[in-house]
C-alpha atoms as a PDB file:
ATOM      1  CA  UNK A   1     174.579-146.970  -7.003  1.00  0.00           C
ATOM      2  CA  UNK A   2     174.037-150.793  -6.432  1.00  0.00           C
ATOM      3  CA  UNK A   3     177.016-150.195  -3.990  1.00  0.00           C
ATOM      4  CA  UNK A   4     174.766-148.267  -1.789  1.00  0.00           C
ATOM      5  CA  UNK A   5     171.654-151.038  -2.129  1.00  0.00           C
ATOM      6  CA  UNK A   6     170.951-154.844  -0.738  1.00  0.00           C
ATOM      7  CA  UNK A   7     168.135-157.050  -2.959  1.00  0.00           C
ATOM      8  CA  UNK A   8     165.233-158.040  -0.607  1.00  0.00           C
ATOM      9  CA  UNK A   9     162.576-159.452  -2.543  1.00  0.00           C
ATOM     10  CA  UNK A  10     160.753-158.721  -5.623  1.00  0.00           C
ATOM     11  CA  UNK A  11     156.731-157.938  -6.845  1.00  0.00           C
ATOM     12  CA  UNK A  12     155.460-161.036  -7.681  1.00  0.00           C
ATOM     13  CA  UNK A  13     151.385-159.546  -8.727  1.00  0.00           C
ATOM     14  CA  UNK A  14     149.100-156.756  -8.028  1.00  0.00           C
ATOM     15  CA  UNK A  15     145.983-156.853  -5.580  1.00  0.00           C
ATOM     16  CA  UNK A  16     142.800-155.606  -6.235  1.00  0.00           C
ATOM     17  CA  UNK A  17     142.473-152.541  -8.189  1.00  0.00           C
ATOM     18  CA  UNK A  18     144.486-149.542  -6.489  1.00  0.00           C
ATOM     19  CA  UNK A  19     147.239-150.467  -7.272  1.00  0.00           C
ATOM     20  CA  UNK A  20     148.613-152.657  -4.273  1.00  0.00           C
ATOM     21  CA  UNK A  21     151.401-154.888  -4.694  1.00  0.00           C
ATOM     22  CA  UNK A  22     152.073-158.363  -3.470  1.00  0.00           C
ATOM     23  CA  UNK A  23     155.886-158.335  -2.311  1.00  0.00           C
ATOM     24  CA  UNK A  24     157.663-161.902  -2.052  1.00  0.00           C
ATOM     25  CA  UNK A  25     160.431-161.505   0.572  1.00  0.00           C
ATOM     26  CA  UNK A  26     164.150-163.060  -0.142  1.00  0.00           C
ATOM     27  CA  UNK A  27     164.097-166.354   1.494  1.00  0.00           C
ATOM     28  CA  UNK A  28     166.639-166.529   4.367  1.00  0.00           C
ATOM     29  CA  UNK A  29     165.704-163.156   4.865  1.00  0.00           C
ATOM     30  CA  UNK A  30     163.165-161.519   7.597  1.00  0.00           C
ATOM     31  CA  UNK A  31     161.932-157.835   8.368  1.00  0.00           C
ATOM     32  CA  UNK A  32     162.304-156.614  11.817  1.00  0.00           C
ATOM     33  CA  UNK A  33     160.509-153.272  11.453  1.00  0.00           C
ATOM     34  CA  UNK A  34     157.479-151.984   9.942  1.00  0.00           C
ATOM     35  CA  UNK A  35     158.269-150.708   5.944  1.00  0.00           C
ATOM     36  CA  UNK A  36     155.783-148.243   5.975  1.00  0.00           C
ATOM     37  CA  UNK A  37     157.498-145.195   5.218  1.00  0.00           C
ATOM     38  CA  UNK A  38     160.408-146.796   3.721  1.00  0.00           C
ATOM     39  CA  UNK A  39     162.069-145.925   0.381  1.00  0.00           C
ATOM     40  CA  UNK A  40     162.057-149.060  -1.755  1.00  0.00           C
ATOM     41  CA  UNK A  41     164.348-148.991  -5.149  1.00  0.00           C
ATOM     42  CA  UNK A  42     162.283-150.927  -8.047  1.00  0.00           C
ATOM     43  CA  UNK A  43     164.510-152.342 -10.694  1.00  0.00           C
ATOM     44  CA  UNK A  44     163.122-153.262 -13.580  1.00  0.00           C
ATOM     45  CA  UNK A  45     163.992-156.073 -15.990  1.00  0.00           C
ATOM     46  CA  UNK A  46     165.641-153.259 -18.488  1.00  0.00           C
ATOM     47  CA  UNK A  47     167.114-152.168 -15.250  1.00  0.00           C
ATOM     48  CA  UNK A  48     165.837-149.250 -14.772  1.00  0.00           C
ATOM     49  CA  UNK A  49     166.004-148.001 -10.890  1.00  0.00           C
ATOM     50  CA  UNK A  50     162.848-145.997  -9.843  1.00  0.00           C
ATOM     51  CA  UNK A  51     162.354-144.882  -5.633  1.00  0.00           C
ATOM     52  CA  UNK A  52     159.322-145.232  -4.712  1.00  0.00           C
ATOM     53  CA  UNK A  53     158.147-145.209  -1.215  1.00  0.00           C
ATOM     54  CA  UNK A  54     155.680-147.572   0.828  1.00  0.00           C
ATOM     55  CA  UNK A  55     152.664-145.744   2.039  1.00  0.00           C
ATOM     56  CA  UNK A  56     151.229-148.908   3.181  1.00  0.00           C
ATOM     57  CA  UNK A  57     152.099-152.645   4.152  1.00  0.00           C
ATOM     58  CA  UNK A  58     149.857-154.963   6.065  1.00  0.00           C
ATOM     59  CA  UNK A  59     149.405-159.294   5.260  1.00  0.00           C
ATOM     60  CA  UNK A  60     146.584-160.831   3.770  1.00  0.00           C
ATOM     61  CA  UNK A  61     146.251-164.595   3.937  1.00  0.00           C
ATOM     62  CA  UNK A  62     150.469-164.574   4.170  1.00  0.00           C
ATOM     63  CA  UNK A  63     151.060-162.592   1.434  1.00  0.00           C
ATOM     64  CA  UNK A  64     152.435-159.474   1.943  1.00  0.00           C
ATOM     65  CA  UNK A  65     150.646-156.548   0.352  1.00  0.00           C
ATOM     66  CA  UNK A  66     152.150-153.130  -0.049  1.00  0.00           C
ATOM     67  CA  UNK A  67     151.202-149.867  -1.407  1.00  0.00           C
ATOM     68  CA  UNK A  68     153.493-147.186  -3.114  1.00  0.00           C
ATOM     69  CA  UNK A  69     153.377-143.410  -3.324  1.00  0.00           C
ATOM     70  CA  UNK A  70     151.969-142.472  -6.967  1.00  0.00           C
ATOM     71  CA  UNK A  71     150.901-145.713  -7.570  1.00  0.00           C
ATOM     72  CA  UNK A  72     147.598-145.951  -7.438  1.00  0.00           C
ATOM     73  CA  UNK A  73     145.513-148.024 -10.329  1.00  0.00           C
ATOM     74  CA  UNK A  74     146.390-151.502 -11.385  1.00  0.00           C
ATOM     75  CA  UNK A  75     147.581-150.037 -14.439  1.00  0.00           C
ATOM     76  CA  UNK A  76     150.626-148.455 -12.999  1.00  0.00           C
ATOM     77  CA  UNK A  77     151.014-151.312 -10.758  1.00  0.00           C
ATOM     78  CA  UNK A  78     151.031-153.710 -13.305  1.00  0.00           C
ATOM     79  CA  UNK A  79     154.305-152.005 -14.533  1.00  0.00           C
ATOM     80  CA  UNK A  80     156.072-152.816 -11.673  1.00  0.00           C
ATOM     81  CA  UNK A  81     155.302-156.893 -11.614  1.00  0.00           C
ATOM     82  CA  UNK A  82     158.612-159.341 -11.488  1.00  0.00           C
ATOM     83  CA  UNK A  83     160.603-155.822 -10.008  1.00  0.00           C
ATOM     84  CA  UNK A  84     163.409-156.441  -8.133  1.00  0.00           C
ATOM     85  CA  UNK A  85     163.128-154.979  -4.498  1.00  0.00           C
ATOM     86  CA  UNK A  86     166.075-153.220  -2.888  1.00  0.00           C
ATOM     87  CA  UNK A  87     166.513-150.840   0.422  1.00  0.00           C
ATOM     88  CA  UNK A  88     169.340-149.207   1.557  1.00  0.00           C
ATOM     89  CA  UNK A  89     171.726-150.751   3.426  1.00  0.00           C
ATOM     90  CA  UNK A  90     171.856-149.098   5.849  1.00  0.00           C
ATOM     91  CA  UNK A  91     167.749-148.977   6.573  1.00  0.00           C
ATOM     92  CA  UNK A  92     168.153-152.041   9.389  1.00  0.00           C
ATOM     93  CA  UNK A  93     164.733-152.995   7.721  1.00  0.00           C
ATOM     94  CA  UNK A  94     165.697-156.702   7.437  1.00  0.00           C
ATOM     95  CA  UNK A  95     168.212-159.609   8.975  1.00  0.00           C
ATOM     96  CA  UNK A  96     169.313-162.590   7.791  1.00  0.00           C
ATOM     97  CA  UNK A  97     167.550-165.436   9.246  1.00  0.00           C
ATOM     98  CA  UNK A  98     169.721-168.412  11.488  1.00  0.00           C
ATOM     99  CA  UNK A  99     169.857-171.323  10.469  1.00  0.00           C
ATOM    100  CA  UNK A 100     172.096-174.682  11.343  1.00  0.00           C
ATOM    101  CA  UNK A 101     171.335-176.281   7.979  1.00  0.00           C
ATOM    102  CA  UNK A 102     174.994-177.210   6.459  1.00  0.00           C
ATOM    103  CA  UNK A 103     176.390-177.128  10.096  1.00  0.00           C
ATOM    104  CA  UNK A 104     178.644-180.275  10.757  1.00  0.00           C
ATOM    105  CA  UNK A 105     178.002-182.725  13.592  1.00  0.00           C
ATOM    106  CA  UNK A 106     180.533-184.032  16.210  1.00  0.00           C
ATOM    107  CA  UNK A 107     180.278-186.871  18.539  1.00  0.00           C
ATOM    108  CA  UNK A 108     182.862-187.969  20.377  1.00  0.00           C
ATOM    109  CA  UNK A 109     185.402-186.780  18.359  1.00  0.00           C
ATOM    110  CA  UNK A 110     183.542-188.179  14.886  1.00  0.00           C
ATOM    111  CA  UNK A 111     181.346-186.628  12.462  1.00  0.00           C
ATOM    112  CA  UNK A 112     178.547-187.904  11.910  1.00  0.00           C
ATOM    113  CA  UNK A 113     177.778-185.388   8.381  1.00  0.00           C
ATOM    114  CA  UNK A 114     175.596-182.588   8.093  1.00  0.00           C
ATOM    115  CA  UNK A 115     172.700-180.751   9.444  1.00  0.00           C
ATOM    116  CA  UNK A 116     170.331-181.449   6.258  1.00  0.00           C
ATOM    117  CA  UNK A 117     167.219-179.716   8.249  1.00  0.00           C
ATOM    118  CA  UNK A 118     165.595-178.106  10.800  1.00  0.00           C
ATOM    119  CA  UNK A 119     162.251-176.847  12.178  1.00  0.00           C
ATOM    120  CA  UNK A 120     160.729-175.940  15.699  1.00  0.00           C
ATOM    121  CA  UNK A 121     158.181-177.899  17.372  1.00  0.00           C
ATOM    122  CA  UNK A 122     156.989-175.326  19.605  1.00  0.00           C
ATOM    123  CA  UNK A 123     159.026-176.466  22.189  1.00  0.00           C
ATOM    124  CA  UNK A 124     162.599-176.235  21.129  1.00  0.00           C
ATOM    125  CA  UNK A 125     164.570-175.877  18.198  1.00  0.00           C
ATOM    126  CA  UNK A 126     165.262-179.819  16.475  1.00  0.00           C
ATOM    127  CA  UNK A 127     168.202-180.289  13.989  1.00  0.00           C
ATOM    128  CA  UNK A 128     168.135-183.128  11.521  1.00  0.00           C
ATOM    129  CA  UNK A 129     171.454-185.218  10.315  1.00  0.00           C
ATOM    130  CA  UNK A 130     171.607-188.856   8.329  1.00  0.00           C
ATOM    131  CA  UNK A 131     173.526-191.384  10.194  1.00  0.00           C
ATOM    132  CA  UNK A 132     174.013-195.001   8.611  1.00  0.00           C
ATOM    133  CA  UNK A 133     171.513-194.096   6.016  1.00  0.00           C
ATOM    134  CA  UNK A 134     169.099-192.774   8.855  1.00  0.00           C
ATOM    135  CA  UNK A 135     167.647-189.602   9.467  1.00  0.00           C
ATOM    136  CA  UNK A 136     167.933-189.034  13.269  1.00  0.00           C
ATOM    137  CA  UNK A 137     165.933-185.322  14.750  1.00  0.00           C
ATOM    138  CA  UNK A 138     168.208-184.179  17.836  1.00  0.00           C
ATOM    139  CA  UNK A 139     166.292-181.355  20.053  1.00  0.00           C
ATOM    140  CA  UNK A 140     168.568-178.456  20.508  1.00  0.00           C
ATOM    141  CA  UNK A 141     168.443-178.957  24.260  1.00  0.00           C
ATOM    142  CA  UNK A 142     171.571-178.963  26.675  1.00  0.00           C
ATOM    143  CA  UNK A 143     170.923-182.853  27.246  1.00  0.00           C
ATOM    144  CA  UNK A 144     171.733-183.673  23.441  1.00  0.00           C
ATOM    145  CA  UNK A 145     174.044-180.445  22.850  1.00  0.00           C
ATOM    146  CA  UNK A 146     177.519-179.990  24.164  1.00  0.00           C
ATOM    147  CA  UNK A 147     178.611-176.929  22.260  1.00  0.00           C
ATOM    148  CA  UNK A 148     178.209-174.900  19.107  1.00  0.00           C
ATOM    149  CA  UNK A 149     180.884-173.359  17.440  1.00  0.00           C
ATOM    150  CA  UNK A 150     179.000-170.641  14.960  1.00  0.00           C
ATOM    151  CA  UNK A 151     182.247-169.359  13.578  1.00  0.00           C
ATOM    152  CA  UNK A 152     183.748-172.752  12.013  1.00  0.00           C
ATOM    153  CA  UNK A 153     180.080-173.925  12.146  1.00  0.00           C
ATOM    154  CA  UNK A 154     180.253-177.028  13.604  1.00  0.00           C
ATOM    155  CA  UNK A 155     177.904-178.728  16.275  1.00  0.00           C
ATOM    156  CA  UNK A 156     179.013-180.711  19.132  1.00  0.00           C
ATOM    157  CA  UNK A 157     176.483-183.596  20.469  1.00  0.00           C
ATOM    158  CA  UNK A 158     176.049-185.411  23.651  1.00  0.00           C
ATOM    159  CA  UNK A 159     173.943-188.026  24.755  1.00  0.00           C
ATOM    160  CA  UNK A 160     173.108-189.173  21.089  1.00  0.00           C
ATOM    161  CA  UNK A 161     173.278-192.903  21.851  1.00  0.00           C
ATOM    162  CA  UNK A 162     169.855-191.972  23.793  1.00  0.00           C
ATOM    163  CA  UNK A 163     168.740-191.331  20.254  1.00  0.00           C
ATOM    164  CA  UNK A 164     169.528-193.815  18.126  1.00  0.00           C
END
């Protein structure tokens, strides 16, 4: 049955006194549709697998509250607290998020280590990597970037003497 199923997140409390749910999403992971009207596979921690589905999903303050058919006092929802959250695979519900973190950098034909971070400063994507015991932020920009090679994940820079 697990086969058939991919872990997304788990129920990490209840909210207020309906029975609502706060779901904590996998990290690396993101949704890409609405889960209203999705089935979502509770498994307990005696691993027991119950379907329920989500009647309702909206975010409060960045948490992520959802509601589930037949569940509707805090009593019920209680139950289902530290559940692990699965979907079918096949529901296209989430995607693994990108990242370049553990990506190795190239410059001029040298490595200079591993992408160790990254964030976006509204702007442009930045990539961070230690060189000589400094921590050097490159912006993902054609200036700095030559090419990147997502298969063999490795980054090829340009320009970096600007940087240092």
């Amino acid at each position: 049955m697990f086969n058939n199923l991919q872990k997304i997140g788990k129920i990490v409390a209840t909210h207020g006194l309906k029975g609502e749910l706060k779901f904590k999403l996998e990290s690396g992971l993101i949704l890409i549709k609405e889960i209203k009207s999705e089935q979502f596979f509770l498994e307990s921690i005696s691993k027991n697998l119950d379907v329920f589905e989500v009647k309702k999903s909206y975010f409060l303050n960045k948490k992520h509250i959802i509601a589930l058919d037949n569940i509707n006092t805090i009593e019920k929802a209680q139950k289902l607290i530290n559940n692990t959250v699965y979907v079918k695979r096949e529901s296209e519900l989430i995607e693994e998020e990108f990242s370049y973190i553990g990506f190795e950098c190239f410059y001029q034909n040298k490595s200079y280590g591993k992408v160790i971070d990254e964030m976006f400063n509204g702007a442009h994507d930045l990539i961070k990597i230690v060189i000589e015991n400094n921590q050097l932020w490159i912006p993902c920009v054609d200036f700095y970037l030559e090419n990147i090679n997502l298969e063999e994940k490795k980054i090829y820079l340009k320009q970096l003497e600007v940087l240092v």
